[in-house]
Protein backbone atom coordinates (compact mmCIF):
# COMPACT_ATOMS: atom_id res chain seq x y z
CA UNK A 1 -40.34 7.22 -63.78
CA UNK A 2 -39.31 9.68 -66.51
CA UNK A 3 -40.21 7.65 -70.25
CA UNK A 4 -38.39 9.27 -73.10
CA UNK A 5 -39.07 8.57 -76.72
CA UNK A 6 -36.62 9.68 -79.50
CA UNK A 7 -38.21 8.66 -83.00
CA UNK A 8 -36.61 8.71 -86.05
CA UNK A 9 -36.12 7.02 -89.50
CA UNK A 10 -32.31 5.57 -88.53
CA UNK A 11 -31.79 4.85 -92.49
CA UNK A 12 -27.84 4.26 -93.20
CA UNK A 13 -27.56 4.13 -89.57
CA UNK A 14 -24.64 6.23 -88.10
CA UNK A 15 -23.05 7.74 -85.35
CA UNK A 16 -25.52 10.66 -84.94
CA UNK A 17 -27.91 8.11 -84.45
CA UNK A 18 -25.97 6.41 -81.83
CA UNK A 19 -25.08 9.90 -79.85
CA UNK A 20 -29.13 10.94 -79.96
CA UNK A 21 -29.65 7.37 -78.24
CA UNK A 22 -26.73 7.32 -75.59
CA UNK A 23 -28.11 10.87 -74.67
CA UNK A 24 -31.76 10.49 -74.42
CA UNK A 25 -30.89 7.47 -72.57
CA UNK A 26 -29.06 9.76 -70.33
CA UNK A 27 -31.90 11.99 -69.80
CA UNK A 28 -34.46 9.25 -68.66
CA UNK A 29 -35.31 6.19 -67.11
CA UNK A 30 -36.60 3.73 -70.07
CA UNK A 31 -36.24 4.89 -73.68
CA UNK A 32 -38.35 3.87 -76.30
CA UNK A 33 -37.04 4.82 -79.91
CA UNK A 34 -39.57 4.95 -82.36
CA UNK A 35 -38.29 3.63 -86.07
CA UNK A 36 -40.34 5.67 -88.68
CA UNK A 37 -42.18 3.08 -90.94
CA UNK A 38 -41.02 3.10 -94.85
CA UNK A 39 -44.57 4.32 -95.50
CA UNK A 40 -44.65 7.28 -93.28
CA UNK A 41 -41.05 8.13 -94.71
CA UNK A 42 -42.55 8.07 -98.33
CA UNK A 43 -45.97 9.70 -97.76
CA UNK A 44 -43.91 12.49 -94.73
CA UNK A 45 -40.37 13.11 -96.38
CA UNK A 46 -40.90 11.52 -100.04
CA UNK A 47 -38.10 9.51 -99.36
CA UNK A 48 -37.92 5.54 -99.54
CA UNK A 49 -35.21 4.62 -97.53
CA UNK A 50 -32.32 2.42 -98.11
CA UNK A 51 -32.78 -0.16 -95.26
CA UNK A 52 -36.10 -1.40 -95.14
CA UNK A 53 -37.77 -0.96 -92.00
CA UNK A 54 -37.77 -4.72 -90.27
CA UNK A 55 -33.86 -4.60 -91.05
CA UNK A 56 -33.93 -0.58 -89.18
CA UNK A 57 -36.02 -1.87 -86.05
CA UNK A 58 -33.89 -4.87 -85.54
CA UNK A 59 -30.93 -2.69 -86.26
CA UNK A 60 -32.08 -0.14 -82.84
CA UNK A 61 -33.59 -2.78 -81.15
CA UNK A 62 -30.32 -3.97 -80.75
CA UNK A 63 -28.61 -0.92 -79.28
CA UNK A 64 -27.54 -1.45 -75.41
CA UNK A 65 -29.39 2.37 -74.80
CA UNK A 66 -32.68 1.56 -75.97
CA UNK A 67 -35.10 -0.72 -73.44
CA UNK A 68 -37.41 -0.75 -76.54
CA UNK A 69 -37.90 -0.20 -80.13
CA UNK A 70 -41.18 0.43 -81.89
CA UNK A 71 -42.53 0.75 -85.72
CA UNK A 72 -43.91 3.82 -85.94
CA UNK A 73 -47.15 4.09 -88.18
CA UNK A 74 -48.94 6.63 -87.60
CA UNK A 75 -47.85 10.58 -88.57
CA UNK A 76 -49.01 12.51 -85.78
CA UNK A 77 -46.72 12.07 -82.21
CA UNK A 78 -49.61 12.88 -80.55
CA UNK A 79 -51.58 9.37 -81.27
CA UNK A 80 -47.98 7.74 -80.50
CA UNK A 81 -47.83 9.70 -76.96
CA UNK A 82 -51.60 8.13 -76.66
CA UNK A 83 -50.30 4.70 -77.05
CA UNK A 84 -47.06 5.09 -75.22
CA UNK A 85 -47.90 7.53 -72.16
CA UNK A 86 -44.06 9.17 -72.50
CA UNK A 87 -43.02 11.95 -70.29
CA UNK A 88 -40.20 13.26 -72.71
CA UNK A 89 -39.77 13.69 -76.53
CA UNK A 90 -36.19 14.01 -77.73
CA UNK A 91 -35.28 15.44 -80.95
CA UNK A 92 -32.13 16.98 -82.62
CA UNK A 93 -31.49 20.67 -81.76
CA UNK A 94 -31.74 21.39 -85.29
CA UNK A 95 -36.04 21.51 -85.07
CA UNK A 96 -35.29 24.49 -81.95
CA UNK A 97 -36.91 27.31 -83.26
CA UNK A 98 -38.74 26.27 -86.43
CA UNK A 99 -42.12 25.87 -87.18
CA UNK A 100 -42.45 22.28 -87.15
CA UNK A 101 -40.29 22.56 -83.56
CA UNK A 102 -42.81 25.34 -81.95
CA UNK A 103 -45.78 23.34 -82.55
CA UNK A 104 -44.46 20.00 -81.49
CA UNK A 105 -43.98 22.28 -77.93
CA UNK A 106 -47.00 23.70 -78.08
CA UNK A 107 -48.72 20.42 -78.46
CA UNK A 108 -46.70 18.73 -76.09
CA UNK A 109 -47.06 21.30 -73.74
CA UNK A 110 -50.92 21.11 -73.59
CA UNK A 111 -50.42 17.01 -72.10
CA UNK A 112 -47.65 17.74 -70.21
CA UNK A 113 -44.78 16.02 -72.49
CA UNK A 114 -41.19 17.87 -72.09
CA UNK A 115 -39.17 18.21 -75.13
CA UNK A 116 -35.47 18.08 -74.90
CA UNK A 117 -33.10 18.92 -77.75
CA UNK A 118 -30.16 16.80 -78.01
CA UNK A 119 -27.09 18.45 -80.26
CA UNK A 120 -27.31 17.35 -84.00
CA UNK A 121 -24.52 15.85 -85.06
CA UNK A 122 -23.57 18.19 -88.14
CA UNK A 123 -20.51 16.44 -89.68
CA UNK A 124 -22.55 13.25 -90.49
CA UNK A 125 -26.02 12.81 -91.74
CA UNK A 126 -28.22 10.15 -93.92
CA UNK A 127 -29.07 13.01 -95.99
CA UNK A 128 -25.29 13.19 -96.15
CA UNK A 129 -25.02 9.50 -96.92
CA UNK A 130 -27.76 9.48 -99.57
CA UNK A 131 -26.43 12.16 -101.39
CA UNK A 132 -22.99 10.50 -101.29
CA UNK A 133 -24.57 7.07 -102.45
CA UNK A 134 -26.55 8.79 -105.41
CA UNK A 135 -23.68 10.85 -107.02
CA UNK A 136 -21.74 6.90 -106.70
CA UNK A 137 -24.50 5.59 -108.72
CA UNK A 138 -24.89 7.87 -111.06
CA UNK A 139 -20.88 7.82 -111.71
CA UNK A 140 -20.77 4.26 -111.71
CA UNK A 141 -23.63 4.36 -113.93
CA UNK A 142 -22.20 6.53 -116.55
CA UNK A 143 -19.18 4.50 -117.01
């Protein structure tokens, strides 16, 4: 049985979210998405997110292409793949390449996890969102 995990913070959640799901979903046989704790988004990004994370696991819980949901608390995949025995790590194509992307592989590689790169979606984004929401406030703000 192929196990795929696709983690991610899904703050503002959108449809980039939804097409990373529906297509890891396609590429395995039970997904488990992994919902980045609002402590690992502060102390890994420096970011507190919008939706707090009970409201963001409930949120993908929910979605039809996901068998199950997780908080994720820890910063290193590697003690999640420990925990959750997956055969396949999913991320956006937009990690191919970097640094951050060639040492997930590498690490991967060395316990036999495949990573698959779904297409990022480009026209929508949270950092998209959050940008939008915090030139709102600060107009609103001002006035």
């Amino acid at each position: 049985m192929r196990v795929g995990y696709a983690a991610g913070a899904y703050d503002l959640f959108h449809i980039g979210h939804l097409n990373i799901l529906r297509q890891a979903k396609q590429r395995c046989d039970y997904l488990i998405a992994g919902v980045v704790s609002d402590e690992m988004l502060v102390e890994n990004k420096g970011i507190s997110p919008f939706i707090p994370e009970d409201e963001r696991l409930t949120i993908v819980q929910s979605i039809k292409f996901v068998d199950e949901a997780i908080l994720e608390t820890v910063p290193d995949k590697l003690d999640t793949w420990s925990a959750l025995r997956f055969t396949v790590y999913f991320k956006g194509d937009d990690w191919r390449g970097t640094p951050k992307g060639i040492d997930l592989e590498h690490r991967f590689g060395e316990v036999g996890v495949d990573i698959e790169y779904l297409p990022y979606t480009l026209h929508t984004s949270s950092t998209k969102l959050r940008h939008a929401l915090d030139n709102f406030t600060r107009v609103a703000g001002s006035q």
